[in-house]
N, C-alpha and C. Protein backbone atom coordinates (compact mmCIF):
# COMPACT_ATOMS: atom_id res chain seq x y z
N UNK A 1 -111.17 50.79 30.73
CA UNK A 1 -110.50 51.32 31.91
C UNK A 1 -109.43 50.36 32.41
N UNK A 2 -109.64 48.79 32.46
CA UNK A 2 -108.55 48.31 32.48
C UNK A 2 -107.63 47.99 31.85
N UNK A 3 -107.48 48.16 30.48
CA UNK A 3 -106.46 48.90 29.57
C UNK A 3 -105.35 49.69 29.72
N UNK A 4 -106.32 50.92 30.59
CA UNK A 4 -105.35 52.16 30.90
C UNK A 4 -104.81 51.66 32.00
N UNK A 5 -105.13 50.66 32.71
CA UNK A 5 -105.02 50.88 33.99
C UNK A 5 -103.50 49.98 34.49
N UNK A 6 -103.79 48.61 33.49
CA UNK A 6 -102.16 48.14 33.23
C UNK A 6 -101.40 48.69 32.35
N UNK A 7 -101.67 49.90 31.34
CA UNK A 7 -100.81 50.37 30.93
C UNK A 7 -99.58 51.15 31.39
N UNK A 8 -100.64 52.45 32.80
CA UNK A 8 -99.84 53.29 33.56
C UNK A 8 -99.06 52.23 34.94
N UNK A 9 -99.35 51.00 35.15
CA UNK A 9 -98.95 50.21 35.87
C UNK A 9 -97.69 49.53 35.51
N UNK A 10 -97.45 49.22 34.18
CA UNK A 10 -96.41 48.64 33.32
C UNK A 10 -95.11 49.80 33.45
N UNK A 11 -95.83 51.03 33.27
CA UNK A 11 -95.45 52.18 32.51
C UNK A 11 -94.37 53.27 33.82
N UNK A 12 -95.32 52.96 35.29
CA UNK A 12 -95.12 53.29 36.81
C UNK A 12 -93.45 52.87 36.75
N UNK A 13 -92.49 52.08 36.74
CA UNK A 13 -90.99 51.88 37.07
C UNK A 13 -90.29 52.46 36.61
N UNK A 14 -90.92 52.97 34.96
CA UNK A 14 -90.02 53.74 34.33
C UNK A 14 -90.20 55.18 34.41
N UNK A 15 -91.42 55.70 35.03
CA UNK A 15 -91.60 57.04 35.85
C UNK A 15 -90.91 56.93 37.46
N UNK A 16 -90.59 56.00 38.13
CA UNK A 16 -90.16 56.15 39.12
C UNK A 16 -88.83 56.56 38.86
N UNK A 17 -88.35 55.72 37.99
CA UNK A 17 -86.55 55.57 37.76
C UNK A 17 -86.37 56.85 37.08
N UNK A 18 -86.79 57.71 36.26
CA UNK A 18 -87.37 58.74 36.41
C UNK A 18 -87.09 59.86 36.86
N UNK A 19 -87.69 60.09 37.94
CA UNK A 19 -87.96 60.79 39.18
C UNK A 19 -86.77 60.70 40.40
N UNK A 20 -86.62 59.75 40.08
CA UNK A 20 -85.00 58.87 40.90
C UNK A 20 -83.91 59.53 40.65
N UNK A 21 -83.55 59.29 39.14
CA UNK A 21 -82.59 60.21 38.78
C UNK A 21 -82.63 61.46 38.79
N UNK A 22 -83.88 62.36 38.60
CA UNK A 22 -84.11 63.44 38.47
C UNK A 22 -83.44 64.12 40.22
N UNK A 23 -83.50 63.29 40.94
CA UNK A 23 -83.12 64.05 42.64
C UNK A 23 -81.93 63.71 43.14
N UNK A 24 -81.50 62.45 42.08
CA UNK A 24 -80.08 62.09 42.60
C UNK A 24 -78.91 62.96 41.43
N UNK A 25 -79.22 63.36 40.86
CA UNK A 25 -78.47 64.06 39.84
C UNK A 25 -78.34 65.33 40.33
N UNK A 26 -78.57 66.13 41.44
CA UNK A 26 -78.99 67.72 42.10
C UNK A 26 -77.43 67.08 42.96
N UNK A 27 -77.00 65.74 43.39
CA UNK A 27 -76.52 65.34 44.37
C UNK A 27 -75.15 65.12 44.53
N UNK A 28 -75.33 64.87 43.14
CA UNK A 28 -73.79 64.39 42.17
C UNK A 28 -73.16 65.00 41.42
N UNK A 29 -71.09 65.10 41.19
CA UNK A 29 -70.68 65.92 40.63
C UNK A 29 -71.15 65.51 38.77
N UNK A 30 -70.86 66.69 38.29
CA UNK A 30 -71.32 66.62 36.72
C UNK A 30 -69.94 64.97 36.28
N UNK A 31 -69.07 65.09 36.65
CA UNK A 31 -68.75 63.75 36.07
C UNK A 31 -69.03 62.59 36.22
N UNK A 32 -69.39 62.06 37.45
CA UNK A 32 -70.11 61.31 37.90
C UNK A 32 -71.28 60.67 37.47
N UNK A 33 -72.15 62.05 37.43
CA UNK A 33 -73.46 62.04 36.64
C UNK A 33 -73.09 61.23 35.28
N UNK A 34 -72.24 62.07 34.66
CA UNK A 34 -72.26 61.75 33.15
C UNK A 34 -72.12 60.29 32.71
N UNK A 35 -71.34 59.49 33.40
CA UNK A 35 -71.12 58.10 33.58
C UNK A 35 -72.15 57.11 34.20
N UNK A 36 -73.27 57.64 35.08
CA UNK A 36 -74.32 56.90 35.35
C UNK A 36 -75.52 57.08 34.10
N UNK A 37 -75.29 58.53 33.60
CA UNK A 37 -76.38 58.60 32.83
C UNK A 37 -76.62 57.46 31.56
N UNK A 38 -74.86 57.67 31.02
CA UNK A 38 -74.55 56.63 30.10
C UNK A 38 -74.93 55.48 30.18
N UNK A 39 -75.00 55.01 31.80
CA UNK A 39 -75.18 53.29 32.05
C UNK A 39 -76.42 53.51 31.73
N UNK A 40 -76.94 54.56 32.44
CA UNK A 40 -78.71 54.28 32.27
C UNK A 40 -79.33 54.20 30.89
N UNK A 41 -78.65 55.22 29.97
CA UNK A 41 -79.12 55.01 28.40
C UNK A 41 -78.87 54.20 27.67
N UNK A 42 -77.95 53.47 27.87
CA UNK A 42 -77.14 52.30 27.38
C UNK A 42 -77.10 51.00 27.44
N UNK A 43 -77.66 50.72 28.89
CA UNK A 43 -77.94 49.40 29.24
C UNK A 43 -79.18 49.60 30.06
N UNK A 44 -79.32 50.01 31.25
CA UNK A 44 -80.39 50.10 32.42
C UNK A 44 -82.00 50.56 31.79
N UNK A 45 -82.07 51.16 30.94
CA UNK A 45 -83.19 51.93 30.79
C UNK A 45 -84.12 51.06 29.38
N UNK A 46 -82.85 50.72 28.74
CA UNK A 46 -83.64 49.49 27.49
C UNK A 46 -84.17 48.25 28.10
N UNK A 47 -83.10 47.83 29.10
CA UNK A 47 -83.58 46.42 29.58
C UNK A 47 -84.90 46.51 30.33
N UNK A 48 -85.84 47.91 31.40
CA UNK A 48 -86.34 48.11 31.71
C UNK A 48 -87.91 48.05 30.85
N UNK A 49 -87.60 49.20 29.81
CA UNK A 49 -88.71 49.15 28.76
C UNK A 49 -88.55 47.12 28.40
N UNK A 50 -87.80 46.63 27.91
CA UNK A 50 -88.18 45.62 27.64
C UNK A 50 -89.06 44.73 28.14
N UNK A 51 -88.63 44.54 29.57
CA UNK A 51 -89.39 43.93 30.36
C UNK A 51 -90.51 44.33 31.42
N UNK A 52 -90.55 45.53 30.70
CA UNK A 52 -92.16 46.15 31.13
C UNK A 52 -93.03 45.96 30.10
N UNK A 53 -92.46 46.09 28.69
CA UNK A 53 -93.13 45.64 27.78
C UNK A 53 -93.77 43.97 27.86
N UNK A 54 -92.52 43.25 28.12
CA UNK A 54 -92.76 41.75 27.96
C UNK A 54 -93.81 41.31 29.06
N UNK A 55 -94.15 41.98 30.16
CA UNK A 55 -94.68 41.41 31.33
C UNK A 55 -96.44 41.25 30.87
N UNK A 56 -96.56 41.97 30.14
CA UNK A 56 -98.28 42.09 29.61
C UNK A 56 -98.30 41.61 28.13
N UNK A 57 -98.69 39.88 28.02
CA UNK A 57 -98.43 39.61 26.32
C UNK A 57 -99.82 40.30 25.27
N UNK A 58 -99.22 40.73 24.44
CA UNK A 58 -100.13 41.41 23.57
C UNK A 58 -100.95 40.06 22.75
N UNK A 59 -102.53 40.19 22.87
CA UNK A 59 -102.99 39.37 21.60
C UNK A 59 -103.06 39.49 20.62
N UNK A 60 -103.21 38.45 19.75
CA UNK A 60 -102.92 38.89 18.23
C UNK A 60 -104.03 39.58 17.86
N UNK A 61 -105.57 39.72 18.32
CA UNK A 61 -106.34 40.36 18.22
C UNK A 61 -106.40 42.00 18.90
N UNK A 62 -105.32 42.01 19.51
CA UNK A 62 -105.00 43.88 19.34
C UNK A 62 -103.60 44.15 19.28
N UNK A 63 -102.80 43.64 18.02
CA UNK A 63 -101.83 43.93 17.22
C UNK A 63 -102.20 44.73 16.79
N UNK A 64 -103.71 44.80 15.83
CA UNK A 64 -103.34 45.83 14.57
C UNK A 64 -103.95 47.10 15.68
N UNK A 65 -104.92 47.07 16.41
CA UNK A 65 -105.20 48.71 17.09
C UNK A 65 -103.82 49.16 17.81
N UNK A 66 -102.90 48.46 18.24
CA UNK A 66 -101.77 48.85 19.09
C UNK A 66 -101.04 49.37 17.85
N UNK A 67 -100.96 48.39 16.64
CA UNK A 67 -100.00 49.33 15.47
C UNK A 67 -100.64 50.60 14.84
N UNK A 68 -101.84 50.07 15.09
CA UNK A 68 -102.02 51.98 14.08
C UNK A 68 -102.07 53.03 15.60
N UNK A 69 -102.28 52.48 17.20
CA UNK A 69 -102.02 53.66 17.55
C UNK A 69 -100.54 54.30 17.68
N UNK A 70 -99.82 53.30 17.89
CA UNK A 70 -98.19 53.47 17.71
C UNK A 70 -97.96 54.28 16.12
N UNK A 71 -98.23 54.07 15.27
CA UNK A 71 -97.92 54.84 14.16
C UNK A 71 -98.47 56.39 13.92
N UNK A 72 -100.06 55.70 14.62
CA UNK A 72 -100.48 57.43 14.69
C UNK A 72 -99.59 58.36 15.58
N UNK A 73 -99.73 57.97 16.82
CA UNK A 73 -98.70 59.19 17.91
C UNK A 73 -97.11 59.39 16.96
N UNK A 74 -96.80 57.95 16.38
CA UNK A 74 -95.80 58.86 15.47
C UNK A 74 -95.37 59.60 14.66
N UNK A 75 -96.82 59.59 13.89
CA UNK A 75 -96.65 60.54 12.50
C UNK A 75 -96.96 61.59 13.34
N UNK A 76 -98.56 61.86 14.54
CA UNK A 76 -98.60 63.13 14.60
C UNK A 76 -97.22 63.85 15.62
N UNK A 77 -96.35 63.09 15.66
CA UNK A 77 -94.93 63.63 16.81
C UNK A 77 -94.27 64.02 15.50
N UNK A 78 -93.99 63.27 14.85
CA UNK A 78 -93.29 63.52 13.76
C UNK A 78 -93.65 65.12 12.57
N UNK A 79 -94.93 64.75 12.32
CA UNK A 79 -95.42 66.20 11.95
C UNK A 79 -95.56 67.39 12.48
N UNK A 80 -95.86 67.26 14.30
CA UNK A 80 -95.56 68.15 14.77
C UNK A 80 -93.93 68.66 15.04
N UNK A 81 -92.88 68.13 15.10
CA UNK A 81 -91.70 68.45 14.64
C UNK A 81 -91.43 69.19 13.31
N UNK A 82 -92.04 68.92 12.54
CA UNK A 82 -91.59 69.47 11.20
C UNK A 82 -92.70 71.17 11.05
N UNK A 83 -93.60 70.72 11.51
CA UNK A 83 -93.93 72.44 11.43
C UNK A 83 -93.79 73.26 12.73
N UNK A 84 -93.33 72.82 13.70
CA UNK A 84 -91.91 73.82 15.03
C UNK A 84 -90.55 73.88 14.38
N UNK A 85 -90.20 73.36 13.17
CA UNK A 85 -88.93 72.89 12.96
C UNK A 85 -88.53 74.60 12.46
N UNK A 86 -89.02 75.14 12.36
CA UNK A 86 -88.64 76.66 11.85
C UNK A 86 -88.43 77.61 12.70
N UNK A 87 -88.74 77.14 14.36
CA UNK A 87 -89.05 78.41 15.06
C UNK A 87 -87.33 77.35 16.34
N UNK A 88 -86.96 76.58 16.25
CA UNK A 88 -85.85 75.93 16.64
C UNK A 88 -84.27 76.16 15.65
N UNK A 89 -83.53 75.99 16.23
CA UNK A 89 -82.41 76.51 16.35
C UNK A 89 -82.22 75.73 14.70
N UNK A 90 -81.01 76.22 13.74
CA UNK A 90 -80.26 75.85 12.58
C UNK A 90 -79.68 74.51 13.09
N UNK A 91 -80.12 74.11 11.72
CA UNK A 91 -79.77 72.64 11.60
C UNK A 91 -77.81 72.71 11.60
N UNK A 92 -77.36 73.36 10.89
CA UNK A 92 -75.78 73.67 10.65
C UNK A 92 -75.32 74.80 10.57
C-alpha cells in the first residue's frame, strides 16, 4: 500500500497540470493555445515527468519487477492497439 501510495503522489503534479490545462484551454484563443501546448510538450511536461520520476530513487532490488511491469503494460497497450487497429481509421 505504500507503493501505491508514493506512486499516485509522484504521479499527483502531472494530473494537476493536467486538469490545469484542461480549464485554461476553454479560455484561450485556438492560437494561443497552440503555442502553450507546444511549450508544454516540448519542454514543460518532460522536465516534469523527469523529476517526478527522479524524486523517489528506485533500488536495484526492484529494477527487474519495475522492468517487467513497464514492459508488460507495454506489450499488453501495444497488442491491444493492433487488434482495434481494424475498426480505426486507414493508415493512408
Amino acid at each position: 500500500m505504500d507503493n501505491l501510495l508514493s506512486i499516485v503522489l509522484s504521479l499527483l503534479p502531472d494530473l494537476i497540470l493536467i486538469g490545469l490545462g484542461g480549464v485554461i484551454s476553454k479560455r484561450l484563443t485556438p492560437d494561443i493555445w497552440a503555442g502553450i501546448d507546444r511549450l508544454n510538450f516540448l519542454v514543460l511536461f518532460p522536465a516534469l515527468l523527469f523529476v517526478s520520476a527522479s524524486v523517489r530513487p528506485i533500488a536495484i532490488s526492484e529494477i527487474a519487477s519495475v522492468g517487467v511491469g513497464v514492459w508488460t503494460v507495454m506489450g499488453l497497450g501495444f497488442s491491444l492497439g493492433l487488434l482495434l487497429r481494424s475498426w480505426g481509421p486507414p493508415l493512408f
